[in-house]
N, C-alpha and C. Protein backbone atom coordinates (compact mmCIF):
# COMPACT_ATOMS: atom_id res chain seq x y z
N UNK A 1 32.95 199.23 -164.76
CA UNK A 1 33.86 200.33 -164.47
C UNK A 1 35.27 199.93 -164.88
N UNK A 2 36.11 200.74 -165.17
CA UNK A 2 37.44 200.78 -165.17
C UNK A 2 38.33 201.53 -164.97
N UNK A 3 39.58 201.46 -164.37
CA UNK A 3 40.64 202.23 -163.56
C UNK A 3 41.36 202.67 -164.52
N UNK A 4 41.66 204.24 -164.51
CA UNK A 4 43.23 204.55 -165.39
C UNK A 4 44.06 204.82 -164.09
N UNK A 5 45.47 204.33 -165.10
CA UNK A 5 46.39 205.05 -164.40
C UNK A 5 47.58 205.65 -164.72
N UNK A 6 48.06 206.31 -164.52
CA UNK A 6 49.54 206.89 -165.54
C UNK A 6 50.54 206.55 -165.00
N UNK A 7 51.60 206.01 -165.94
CA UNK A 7 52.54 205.88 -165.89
C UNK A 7 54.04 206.34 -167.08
N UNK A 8 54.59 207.64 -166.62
CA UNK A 8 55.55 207.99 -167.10
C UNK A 8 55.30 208.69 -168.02
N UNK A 9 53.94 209.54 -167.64
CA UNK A 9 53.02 210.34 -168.25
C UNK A 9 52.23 209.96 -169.61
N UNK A 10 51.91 208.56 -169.05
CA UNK A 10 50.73 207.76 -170.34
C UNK A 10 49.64 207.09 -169.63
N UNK A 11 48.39 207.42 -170.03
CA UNK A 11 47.52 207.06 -169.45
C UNK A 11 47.49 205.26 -169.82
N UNK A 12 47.21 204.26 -168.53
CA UNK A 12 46.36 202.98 -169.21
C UNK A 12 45.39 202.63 -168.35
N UNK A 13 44.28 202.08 -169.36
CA UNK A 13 43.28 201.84 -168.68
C UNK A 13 43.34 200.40 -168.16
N UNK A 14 42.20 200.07 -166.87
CA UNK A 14 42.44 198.44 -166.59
C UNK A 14 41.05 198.28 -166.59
N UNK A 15 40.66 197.63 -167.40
CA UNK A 15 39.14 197.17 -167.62
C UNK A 15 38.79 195.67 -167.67
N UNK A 16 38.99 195.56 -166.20
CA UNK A 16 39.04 193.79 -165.80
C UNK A 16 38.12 193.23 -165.94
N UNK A 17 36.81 193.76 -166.36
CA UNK A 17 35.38 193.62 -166.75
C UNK A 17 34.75 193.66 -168.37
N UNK A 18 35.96 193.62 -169.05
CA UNK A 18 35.46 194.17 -170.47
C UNK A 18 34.56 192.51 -170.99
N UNK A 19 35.36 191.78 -170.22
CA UNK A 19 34.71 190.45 -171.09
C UNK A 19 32.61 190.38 -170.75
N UNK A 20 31.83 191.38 -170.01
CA UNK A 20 30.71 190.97 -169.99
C UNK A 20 29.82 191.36 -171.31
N UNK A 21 30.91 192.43 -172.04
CA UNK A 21 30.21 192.37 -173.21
C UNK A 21 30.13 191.42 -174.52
N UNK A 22 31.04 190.43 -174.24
CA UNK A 22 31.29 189.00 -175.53
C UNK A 22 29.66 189.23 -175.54
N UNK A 23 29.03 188.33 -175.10
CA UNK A 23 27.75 187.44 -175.50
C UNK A 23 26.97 188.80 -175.97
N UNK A 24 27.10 189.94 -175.55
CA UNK A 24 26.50 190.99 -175.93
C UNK A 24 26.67 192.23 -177.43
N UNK A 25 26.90 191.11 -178.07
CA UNK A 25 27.41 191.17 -179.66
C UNK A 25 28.73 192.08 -179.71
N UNK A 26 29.63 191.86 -178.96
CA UNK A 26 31.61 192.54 -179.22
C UNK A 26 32.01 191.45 -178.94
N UNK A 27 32.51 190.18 -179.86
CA UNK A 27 32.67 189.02 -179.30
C UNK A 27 34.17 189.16 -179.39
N UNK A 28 34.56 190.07 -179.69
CA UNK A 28 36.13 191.18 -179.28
C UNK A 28 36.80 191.14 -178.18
N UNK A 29 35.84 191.54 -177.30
CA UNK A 29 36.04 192.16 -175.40
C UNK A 29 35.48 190.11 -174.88
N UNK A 30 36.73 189.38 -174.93
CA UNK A 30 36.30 188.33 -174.56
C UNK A 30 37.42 188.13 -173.15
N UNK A 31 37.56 189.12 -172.43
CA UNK A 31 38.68 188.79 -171.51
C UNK A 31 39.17 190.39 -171.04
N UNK A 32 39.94 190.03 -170.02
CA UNK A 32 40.32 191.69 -169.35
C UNK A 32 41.22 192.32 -170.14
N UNK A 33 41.14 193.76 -170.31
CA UNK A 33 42.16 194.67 -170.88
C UNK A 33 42.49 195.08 -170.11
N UNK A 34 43.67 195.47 -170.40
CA UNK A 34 44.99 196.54 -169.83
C UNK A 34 45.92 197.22 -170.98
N UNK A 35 45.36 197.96 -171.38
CA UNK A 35 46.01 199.18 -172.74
C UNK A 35 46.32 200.63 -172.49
N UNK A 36 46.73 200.97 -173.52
CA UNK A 36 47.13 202.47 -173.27
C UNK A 36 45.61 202.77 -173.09
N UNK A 37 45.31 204.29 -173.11
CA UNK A 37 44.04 204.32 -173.03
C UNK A 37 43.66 204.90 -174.48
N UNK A 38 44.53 204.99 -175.72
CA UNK A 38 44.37 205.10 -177.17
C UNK A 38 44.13 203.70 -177.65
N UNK A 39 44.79 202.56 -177.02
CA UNK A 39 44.03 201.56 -177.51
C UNK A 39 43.34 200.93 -177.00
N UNK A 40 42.49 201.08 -176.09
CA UNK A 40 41.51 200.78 -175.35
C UNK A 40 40.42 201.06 -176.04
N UNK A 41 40.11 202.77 -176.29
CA UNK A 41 39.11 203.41 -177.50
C UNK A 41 39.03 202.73 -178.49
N UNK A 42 40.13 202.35 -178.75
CA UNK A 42 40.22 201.80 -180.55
C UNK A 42 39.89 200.34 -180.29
N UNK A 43 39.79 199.49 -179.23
CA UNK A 43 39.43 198.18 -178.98
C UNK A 43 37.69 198.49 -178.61
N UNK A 44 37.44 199.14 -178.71
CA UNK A 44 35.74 199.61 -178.38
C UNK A 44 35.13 199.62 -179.19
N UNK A 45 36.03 200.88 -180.09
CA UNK A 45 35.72 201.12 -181.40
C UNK A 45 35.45 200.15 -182.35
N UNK A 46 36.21 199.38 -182.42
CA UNK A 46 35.97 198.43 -183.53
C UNK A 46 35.17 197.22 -182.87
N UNK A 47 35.04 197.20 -181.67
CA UNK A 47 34.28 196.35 -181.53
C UNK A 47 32.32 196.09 -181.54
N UNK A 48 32.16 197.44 -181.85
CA UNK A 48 30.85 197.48 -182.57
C UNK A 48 30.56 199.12 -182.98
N UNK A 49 29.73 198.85 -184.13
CA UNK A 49 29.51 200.27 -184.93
C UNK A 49 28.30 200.69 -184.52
N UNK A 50 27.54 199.63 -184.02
CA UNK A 50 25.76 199.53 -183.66
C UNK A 50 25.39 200.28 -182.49
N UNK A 51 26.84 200.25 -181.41
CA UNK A 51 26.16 200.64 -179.85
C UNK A 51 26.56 202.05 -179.59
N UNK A 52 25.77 202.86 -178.51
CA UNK A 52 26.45 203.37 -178.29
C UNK A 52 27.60 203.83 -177.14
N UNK A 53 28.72 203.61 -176.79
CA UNK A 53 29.73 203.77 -175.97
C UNK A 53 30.31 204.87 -175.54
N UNK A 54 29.73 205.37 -174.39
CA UNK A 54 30.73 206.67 -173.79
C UNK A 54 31.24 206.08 -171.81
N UNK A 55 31.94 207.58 -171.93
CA UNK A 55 32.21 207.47 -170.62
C UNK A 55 32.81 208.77 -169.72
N UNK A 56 32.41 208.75 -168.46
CA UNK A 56 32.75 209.52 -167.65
C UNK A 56 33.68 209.63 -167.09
N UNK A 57 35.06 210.51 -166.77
CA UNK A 57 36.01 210.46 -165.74
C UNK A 57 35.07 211.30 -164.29
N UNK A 58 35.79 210.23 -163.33
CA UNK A 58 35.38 210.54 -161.92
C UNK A 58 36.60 210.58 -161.11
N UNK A 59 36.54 211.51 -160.01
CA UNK A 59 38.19 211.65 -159.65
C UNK A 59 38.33 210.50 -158.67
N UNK A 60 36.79 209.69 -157.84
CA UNK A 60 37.02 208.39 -157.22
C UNK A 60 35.96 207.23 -157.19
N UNK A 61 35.64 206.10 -156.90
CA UNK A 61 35.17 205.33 -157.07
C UNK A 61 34.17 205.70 -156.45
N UNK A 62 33.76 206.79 -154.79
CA UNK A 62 32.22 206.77 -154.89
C UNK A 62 31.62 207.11 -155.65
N UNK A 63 31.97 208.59 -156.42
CA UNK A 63 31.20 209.83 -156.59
C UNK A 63 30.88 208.67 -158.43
N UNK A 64 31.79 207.82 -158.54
CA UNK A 64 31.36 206.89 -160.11
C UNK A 64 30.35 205.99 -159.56
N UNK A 65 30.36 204.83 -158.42
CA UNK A 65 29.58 204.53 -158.05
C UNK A 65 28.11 204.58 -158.14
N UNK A 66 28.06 206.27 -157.20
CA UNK A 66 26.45 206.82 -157.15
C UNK A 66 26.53 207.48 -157.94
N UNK A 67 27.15 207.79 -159.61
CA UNK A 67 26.25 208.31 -160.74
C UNK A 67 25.66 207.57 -161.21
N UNK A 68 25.54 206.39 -161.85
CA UNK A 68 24.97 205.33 -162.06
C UNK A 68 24.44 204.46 -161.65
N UNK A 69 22.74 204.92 -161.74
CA UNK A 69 22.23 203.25 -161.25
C UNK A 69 21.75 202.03 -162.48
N UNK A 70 20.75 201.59 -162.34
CA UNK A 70 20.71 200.32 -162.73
C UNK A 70 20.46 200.90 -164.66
N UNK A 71 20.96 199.51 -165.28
CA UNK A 71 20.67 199.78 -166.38
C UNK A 71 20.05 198.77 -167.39
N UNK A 72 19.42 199.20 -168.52
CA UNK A 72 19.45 200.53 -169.02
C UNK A 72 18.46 201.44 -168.79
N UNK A 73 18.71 202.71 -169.41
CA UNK A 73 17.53 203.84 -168.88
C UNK A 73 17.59 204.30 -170.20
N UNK A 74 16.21 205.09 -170.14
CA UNK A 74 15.76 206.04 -171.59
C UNK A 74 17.00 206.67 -171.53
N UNK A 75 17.45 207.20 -173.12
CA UNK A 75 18.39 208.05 -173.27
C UNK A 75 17.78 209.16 -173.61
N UNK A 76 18.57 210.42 -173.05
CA UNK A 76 18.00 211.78 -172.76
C UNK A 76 19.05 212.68 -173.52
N UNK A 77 18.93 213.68 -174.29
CA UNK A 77 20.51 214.09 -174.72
C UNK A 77 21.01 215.13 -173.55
N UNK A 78 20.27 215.84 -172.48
CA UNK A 78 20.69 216.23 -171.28
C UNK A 78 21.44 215.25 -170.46
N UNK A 79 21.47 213.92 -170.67
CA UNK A 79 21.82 213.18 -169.65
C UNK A 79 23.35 212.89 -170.08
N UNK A 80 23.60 213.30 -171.54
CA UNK A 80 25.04 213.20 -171.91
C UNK A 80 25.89 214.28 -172.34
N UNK A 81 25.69 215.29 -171.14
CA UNK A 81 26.74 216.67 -170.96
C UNK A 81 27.95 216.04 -170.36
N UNK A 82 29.01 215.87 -170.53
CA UNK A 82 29.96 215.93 -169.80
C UNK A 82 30.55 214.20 -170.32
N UNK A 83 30.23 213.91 -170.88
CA UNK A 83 30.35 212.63 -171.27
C UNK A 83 31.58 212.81 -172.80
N UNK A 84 32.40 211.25 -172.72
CA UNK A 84 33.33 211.23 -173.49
C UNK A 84 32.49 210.00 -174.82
N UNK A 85 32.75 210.12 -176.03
CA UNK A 85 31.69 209.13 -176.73
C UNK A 85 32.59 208.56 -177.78
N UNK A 86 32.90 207.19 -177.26
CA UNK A 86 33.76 206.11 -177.89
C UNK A 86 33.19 205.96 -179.43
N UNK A 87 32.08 205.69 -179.23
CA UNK A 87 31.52 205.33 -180.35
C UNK A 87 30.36 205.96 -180.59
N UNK A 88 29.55 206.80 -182.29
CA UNK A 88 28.98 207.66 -181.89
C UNK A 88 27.62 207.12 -183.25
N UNK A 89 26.73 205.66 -183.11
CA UNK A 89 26.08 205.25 -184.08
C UNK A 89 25.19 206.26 -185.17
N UNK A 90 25.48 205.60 -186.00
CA UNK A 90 24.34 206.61 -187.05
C UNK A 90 23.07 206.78 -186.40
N UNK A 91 22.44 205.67 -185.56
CA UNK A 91 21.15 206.22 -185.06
C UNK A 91 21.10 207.32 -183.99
N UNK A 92 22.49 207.27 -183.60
CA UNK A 92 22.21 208.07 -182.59
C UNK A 92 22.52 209.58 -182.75
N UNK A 93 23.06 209.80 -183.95
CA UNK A 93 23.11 211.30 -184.64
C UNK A 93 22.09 211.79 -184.97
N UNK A 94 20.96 210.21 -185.75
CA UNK A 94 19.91 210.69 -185.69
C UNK A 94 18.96 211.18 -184.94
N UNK A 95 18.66 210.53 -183.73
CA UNK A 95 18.48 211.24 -182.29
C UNK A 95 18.67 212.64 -182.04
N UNK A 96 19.60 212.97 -182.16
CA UNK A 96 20.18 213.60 -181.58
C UNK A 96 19.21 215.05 -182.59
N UNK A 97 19.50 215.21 -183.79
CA UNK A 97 19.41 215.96 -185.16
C UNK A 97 17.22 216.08 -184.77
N UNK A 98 17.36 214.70 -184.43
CA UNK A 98 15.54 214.82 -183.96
C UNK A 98 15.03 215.42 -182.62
N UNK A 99 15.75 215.28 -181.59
CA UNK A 99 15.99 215.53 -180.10
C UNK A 99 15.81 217.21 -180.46
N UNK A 100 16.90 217.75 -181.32
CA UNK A 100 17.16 219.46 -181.06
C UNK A 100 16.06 219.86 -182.21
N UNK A 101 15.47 219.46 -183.47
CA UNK A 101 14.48 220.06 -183.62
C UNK A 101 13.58 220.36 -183.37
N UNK A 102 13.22 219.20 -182.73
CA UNK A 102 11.97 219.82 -181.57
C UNK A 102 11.87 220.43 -180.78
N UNK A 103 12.86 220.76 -180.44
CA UNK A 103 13.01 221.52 -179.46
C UNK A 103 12.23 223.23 -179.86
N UNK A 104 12.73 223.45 -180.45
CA UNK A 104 11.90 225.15 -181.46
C UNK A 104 10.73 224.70 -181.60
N UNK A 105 9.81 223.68 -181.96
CA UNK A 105 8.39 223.09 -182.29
C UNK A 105 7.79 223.19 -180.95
N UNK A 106 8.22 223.11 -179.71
CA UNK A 106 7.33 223.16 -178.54
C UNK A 106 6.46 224.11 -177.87
């Protein structure tokens, strides 16, 4: 998880957790951020083309809490309404392009 907060009407994010993704091929995110929240995206962004990265605003830490449990889980394209998407892989367009044609085939 990570906290925004504004200041002087600019969002920054604090993502004191970014370093668990090093060993998890972004050997980028090796330590905590604290950025605007334009370069936060763009520190995501480039830190891999392969995954895919989104995220939810929640107005507090329960209601973020209990949306998420353990991970990972099948990806569903219902399960990513409302979702912000850092990074958006070629496979997963493909998904996606495969997900909605079938949909008419059923």
């Amino acid at each position: 998880f990570a906290v925004v907060g504004n200041k002087e009407g600019k969002d920054y994010v604090f993502d004191v957790s970014a370093h668990q993704f090093e060993n998890r091929g972004m050997s980028n995110l090796n330590g905590p951020l604290i950025l605007s929240a334009d370069e936060w995206v763009c520190k995501y962004r480039m830190a891999t083309r392969r995954k895919l990265i989104y995220y939810t605003d929640f107005s507090n830490s329960s209601i973020a809490a209990n949306a998420y449990d353990a991970l990972p889980r099948e990806l569903e394209s219902e399960s990513m309404a409302g979702k912000v998407f850092v990074t958006s892989p070629r496979w997963f367009n493909t998904f996606k392009k495969q997900k909605y044609s079938l949909i008419g085939k059923m």
